[in-house]
Protein backbone atom coordinates (compact mmCIF):
# COMPACT_ATOMS: atom_id res chain seq x y z
CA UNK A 1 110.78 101.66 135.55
CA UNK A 2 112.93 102.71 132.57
CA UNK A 3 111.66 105.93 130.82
CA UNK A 4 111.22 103.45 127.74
CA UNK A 5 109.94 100.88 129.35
CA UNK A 6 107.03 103.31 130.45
CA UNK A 7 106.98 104.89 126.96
CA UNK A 8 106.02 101.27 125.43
CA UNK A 9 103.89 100.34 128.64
CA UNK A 10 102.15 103.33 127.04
CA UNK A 11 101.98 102.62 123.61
CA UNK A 12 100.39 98.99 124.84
CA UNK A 13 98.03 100.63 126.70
CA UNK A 14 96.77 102.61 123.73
CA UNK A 15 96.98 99.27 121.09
CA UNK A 16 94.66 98.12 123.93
CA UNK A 17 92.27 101.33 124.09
CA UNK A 18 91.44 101.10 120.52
CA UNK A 19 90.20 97.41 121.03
CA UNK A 20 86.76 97.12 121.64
CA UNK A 21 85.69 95.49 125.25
CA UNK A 22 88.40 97.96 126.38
CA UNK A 23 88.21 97.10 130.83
CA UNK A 24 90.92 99.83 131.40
CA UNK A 25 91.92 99.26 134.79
CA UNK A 26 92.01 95.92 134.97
CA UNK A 27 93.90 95.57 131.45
CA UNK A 28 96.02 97.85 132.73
CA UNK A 29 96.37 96.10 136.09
CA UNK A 30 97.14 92.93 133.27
CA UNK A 31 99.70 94.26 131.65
CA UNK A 32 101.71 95.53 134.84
CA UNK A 33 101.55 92.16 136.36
CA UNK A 34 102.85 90.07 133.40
CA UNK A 35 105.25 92.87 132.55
CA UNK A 36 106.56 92.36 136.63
CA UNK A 37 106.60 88.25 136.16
CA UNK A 38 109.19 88.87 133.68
CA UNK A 39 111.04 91.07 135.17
CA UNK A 40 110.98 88.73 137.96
CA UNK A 41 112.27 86.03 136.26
CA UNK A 42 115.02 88.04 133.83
CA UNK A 43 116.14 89.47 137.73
CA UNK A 44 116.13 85.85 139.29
CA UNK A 45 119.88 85.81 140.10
CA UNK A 46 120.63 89.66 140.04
CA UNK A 47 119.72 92.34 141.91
CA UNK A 48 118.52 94.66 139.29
CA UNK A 49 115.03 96.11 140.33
CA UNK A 50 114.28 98.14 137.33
CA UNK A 51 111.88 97.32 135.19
CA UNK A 52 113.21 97.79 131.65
CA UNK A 53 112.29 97.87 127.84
CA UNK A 54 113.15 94.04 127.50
CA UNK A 55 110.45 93.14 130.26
CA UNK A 56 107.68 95.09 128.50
CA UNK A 57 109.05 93.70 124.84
CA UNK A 58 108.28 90.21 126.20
CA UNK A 59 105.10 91.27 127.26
CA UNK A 60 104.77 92.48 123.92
CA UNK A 61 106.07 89.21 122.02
CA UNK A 62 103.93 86.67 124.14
CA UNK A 63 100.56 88.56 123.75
CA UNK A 64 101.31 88.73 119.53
CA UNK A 65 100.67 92.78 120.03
CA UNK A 66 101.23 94.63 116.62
CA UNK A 67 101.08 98.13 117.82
CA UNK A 68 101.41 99.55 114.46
CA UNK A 69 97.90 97.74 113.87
CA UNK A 70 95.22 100.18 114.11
CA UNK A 71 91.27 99.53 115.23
CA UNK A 72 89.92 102.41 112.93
CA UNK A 73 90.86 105.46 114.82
CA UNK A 74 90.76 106.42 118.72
CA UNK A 75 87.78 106.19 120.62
CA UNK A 76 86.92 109.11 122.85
CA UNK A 77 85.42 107.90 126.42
CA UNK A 78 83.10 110.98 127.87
CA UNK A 79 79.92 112.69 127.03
């Protein structure tokens, strides 16, 4: 994976944290998936491997993610 891809894989995973019924793993296991299927298919008839900013952008596009939208402030998971 890119170094931006990650960075915006993180920045999704955040948007997502701030949501309430946050199920991290398996969001996260969500994201990673659909963020694979289109690397899959942008990688159909080349051999590029890497996961790159364009895969997680469509990601981004198809789920209508606004990650400047915040969910008034961070939550804190702990005691």
């Amino acid at each position: 994976m890119s170094d931006d891809a990650l960075q915006l894989v993180l920045d999704v995973s955040e948007y997502y944290r701030n949501r309430p019924n946050f199920a991290n793993a398996r969001t996260i296991r969500n994201i990673l998936d659909q963020v694979i299927m289109n690397q899959n298919l942008r990688t159909e008839d080349a051999p590029d491997s890497m996961i790159i900013r364009s895969d997680v952008q469509d990601y981004i596009d198809d789920e209508n993610i606004n990650l400047s939208e915040t969910s008034g402030g961070k939550r804190r998971i702990g005691f």
